[in-house]
N, C-alpha and C. Protein backbone atom coordinates (compact mmCIF):
# COMPACT_ATOMS: atom_id res chain seq x y z
N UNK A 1 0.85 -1.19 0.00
CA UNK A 1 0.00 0.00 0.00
C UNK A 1 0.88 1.24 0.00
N UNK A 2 0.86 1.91 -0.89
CA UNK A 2 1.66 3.39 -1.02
C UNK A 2 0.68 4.78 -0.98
N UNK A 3 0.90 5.89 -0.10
CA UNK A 3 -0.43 7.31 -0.23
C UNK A 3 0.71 7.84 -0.43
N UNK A 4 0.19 8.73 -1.41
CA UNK A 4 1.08 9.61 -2.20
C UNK A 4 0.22 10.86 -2.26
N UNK A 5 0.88 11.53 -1.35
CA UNK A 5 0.38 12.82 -0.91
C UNK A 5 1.49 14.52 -1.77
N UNK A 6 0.33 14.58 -2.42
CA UNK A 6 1.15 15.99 -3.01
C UNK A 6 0.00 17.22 -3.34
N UNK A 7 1.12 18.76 -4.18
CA UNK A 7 0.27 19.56 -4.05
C UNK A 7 0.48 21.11 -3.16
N UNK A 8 2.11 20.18 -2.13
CA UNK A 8 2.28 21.19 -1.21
C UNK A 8 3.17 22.54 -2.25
N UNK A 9 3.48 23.54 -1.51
CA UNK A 9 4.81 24.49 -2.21
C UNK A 9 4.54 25.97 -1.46
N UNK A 10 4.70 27.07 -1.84
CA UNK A 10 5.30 28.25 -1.33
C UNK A 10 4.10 29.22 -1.51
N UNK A 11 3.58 29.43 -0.55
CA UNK A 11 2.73 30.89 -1.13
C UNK A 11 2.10 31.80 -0.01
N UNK A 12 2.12 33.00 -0.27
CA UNK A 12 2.13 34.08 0.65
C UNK A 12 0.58 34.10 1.31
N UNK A 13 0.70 34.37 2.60
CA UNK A 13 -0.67 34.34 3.63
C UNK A 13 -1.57 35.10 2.52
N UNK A 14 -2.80 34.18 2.74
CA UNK A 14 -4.01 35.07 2.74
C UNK A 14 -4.26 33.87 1.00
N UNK A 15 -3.11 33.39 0.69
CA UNK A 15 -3.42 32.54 -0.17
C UNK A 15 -3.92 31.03 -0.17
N UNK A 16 -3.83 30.63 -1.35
CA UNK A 16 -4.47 28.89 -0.87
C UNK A 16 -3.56 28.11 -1.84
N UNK A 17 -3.65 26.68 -1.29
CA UNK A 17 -3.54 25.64 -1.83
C UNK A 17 -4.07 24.47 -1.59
N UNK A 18 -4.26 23.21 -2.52
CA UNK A 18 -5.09 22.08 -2.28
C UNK A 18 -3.84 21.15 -2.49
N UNK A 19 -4.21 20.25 -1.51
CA UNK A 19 -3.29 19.18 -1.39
C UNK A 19 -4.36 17.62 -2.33
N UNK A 20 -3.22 17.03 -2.49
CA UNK A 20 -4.16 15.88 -3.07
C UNK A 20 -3.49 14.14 -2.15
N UNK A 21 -4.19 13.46 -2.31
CA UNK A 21 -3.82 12.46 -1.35
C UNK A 21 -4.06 10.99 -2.64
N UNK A 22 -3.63 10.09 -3.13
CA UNK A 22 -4.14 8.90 -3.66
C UNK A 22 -3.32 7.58 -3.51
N UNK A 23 -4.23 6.72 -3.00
CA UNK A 23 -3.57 5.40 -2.43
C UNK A 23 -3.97 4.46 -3.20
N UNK A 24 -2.97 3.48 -3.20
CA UNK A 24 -2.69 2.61 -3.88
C UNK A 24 -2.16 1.33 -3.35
N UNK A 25 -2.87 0.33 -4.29
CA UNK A 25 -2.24 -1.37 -3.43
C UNK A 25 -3.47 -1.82 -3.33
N UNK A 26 -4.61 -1.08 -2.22
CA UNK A 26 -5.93 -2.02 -2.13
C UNK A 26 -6.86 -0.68 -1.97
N UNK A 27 -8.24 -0.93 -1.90
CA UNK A 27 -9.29 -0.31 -2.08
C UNK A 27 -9.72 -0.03 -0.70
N UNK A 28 -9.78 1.49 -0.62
CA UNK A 28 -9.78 1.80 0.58
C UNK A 28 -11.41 2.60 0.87
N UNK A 29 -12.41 1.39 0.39
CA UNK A 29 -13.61 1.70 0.65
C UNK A 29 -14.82 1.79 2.05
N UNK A 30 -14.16 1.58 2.85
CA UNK A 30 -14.71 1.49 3.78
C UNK A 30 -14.08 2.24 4.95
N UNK A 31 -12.76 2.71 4.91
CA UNK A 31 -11.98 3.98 5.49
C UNK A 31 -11.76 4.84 6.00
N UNK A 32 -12.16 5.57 7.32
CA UNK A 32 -11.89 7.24 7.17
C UNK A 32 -9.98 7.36 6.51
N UNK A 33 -9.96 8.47 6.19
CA UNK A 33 -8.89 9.02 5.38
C UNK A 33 -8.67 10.60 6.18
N UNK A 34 -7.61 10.99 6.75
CA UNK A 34 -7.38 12.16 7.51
C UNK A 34 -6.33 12.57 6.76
N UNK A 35 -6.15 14.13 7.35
CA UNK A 35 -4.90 15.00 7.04
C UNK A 35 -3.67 15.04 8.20
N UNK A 36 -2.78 15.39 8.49
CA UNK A 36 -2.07 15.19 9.39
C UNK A 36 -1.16 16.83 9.21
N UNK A 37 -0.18 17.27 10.28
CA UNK A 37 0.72 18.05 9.65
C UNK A 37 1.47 17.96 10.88
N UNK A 38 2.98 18.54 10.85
CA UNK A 38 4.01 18.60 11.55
C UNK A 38 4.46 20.12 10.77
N UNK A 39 4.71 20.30 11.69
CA UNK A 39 5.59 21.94 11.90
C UNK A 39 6.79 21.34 12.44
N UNK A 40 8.03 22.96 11.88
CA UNK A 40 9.34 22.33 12.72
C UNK A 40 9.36 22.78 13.85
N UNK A 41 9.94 21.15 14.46
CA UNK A 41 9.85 21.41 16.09
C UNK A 41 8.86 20.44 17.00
N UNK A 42 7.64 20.53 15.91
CA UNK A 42 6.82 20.36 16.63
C UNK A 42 6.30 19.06 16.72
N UNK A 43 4.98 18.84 17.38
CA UNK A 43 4.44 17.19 17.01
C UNK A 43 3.42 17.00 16.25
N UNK A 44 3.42 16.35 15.23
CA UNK A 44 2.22 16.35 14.50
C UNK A 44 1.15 16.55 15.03
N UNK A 45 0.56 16.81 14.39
CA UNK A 45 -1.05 16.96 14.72
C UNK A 45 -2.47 16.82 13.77
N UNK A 46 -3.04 16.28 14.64
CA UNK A 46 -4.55 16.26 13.32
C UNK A 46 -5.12 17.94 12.93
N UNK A 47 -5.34 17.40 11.46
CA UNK A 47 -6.04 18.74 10.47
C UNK A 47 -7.35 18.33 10.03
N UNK A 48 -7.68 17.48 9.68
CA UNK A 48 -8.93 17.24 9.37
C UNK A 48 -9.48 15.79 8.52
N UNK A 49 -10.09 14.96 8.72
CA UNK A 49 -10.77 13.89 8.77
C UNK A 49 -12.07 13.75 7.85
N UNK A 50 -12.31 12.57 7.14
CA UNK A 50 -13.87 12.59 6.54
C UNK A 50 -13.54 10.82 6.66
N UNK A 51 -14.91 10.70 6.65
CA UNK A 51 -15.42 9.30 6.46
C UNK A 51 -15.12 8.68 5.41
N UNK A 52 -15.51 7.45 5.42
CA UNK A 52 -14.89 6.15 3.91
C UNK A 52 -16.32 7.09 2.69
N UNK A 53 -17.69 7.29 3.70
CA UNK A 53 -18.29 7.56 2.28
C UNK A 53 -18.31 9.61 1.81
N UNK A 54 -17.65 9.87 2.69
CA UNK A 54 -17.79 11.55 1.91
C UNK A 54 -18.29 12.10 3.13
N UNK A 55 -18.25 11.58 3.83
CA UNK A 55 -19.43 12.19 5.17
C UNK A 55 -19.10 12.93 6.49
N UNK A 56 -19.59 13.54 7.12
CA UNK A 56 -19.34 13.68 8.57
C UNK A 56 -17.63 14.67 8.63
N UNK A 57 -17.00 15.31 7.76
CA UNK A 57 -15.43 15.58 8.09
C UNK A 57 -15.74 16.45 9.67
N UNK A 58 -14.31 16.61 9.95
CA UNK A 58 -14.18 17.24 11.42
C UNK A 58 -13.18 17.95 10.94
N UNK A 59 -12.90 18.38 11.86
CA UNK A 59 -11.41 19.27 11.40
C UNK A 59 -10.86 19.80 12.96
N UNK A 60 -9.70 20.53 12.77
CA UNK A 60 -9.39 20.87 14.22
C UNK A 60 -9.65 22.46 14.20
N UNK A 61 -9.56 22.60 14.92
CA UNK A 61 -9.94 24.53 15.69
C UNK A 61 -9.15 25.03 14.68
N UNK A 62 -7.94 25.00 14.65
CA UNK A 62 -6.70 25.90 14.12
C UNK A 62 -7.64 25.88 12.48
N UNK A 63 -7.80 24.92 11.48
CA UNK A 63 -8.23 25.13 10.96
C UNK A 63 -9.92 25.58 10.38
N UNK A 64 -10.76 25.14 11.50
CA UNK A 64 -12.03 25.27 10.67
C UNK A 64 -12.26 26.60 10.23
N UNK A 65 -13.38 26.30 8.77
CA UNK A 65 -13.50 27.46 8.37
C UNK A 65 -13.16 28.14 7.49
N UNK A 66 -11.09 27.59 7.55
CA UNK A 66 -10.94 28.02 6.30
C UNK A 66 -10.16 26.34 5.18
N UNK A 67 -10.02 25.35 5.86
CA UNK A 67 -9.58 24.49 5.36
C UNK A 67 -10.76 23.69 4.76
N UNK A 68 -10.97 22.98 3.69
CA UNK A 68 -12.15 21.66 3.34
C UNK A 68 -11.56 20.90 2.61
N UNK A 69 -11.86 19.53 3.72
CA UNK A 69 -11.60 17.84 3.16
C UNK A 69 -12.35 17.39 2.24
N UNK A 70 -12.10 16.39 1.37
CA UNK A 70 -13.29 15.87 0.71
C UNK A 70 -12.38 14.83 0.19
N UNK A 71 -13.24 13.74 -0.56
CA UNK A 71 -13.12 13.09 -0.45
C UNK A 71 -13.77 12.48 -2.63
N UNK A 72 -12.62 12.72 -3.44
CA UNK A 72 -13.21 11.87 -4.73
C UNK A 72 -13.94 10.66 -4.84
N UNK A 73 -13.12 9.66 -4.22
CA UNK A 73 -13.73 8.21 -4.71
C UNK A 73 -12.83 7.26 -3.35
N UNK A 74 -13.00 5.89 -2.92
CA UNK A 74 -12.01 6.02 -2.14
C UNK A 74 -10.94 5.58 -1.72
N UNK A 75 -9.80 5.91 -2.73
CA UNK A 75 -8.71 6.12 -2.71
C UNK A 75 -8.19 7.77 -3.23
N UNK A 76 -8.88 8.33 -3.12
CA UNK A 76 -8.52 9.91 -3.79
C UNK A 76 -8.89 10.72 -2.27
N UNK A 77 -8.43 11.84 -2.14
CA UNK A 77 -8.71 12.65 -0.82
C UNK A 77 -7.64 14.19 -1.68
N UNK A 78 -8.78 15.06 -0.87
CA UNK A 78 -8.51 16.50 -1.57
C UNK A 78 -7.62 17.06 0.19
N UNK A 79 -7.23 18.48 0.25
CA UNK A 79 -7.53 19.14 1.05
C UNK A 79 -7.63 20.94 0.63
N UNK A 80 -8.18 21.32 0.29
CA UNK A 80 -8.76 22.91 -0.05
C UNK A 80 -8.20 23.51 1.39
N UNK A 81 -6.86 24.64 1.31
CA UNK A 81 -6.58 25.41 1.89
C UNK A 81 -6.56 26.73 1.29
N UNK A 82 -7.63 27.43 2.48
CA UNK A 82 -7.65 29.03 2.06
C UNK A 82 -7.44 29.90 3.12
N UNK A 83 -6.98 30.86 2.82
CA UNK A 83 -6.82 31.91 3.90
C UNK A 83 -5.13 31.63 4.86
N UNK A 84 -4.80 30.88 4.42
CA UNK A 84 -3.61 30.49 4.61
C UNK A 84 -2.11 31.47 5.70
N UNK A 85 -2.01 31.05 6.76
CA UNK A 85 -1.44 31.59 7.67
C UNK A 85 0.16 31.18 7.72
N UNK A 86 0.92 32.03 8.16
CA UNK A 86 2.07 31.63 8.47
C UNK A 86 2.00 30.63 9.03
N UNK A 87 1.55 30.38 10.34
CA UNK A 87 1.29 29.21 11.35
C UNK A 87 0.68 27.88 10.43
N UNK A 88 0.17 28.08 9.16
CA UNK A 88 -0.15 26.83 8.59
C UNK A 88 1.09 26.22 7.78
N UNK A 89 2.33 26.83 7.70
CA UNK A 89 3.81 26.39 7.38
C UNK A 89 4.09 24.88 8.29
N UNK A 90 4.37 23.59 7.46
CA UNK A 90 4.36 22.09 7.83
C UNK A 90 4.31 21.26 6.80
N UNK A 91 4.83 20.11 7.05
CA UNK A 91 4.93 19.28 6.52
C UNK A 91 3.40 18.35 6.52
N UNK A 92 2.58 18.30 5.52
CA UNK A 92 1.11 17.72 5.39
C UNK A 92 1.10 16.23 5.25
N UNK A 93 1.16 15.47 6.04
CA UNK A 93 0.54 14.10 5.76
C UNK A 93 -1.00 13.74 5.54
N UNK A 94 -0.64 12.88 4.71
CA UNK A 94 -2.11 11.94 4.28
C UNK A 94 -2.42 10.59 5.19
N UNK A 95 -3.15 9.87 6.15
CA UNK A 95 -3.06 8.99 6.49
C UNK A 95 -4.52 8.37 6.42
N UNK A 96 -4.62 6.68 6.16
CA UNK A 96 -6.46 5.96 6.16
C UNK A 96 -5.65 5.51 7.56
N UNK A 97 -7.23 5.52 8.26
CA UNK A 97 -7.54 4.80 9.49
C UNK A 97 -8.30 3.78 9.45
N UNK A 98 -7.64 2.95 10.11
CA UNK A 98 -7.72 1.29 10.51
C UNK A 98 -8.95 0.87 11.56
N UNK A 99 -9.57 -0.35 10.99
CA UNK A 99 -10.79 -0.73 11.59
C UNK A 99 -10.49 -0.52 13.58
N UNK A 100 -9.33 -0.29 14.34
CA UNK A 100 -9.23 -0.26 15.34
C UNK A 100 -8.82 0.98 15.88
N UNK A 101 -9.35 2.23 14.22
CA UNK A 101 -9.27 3.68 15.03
C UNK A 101 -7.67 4.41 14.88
N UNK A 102 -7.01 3.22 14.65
CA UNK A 102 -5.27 3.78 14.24
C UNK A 102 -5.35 4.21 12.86
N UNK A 103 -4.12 4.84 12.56
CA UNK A 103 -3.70 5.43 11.38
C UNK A 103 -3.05 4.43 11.15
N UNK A 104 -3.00 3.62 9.89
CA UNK A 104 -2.33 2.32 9.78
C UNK A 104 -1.39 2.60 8.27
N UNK A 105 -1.90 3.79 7.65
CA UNK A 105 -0.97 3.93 6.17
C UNK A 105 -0.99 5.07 6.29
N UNK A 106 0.48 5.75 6.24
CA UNK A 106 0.55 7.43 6.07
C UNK A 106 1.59 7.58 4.42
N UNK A 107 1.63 8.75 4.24
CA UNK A 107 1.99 9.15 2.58
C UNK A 107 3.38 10.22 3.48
N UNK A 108 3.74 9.95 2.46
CA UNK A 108 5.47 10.78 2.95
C UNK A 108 5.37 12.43 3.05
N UNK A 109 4.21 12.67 2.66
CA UNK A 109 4.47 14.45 3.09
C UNK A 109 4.56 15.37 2.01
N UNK A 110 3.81 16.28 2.12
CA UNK A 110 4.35 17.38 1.40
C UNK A 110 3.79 18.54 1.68
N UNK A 111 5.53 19.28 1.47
CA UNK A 111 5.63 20.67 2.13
C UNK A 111 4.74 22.03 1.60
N UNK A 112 4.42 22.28 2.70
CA UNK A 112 3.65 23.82 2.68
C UNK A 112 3.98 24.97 3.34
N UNK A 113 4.74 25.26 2.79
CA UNK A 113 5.10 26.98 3.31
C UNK A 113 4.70 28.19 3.29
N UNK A 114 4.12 28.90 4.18
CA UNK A 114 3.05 30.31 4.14
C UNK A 114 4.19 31.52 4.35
N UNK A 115 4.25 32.05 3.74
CA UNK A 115 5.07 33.43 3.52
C UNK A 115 4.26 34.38 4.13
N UNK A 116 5.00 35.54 5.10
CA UNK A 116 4.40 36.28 5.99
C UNK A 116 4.39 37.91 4.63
């Protein structure tokens, strides 16, 4: 199973970018599929979440509002970033969660840098 998470790159606050997420190996239909991110320094942390069928996303404080998950088909996962903050500068993981609630496949990352 490989998530191949891309989409990240350089752009000044107040701008956006969409990340894209697509996994591969087996069919990840039944799934939630989350966002992840790490800042330097810091410890990752959850960004935002949707269900195997399109449903229900959550997201965390820092972002709601201006971030939206979604979800193509399921092995595809979007993330729509707008309004974009310095503080949203990190490294973005893609990860599906496992019938026991774990993150069991994460995607190697890609960088997002917010210019002040």
């Amino acid at each position: 199973v490989q998530l191949q998470a891309s989409g990240g790159g350089l752009v000044q606050a107040g701008g956006s970018l969409r990340l894209s997420c697509a996994a591969s190996g087996r069919t990840f239909s039944r799934s939630a599929m989350a966002w992840f991110r790490q800042a330097p320094g810091e410890e990752r942390e959850f960004v935002a979440k949707i269900s195997w069928g399109g449903f229900s996303p959550s997201y965390s404080d820092s972002v709601k509002g201006r971030f939206t998950i979604s979800r193509h088909n399921a092995n595809t996962m979007y993330l729509q970033m707008n309004s974009l903050k310095p503080e949203d500068t990190a490294v973005y993981y893609c990860a599906v969660e496992g019938p026991s609630g774990n993150y069991n496949y994460w995607g190697q990352g890609t960088l997002v840098t917010v210019s002040s």
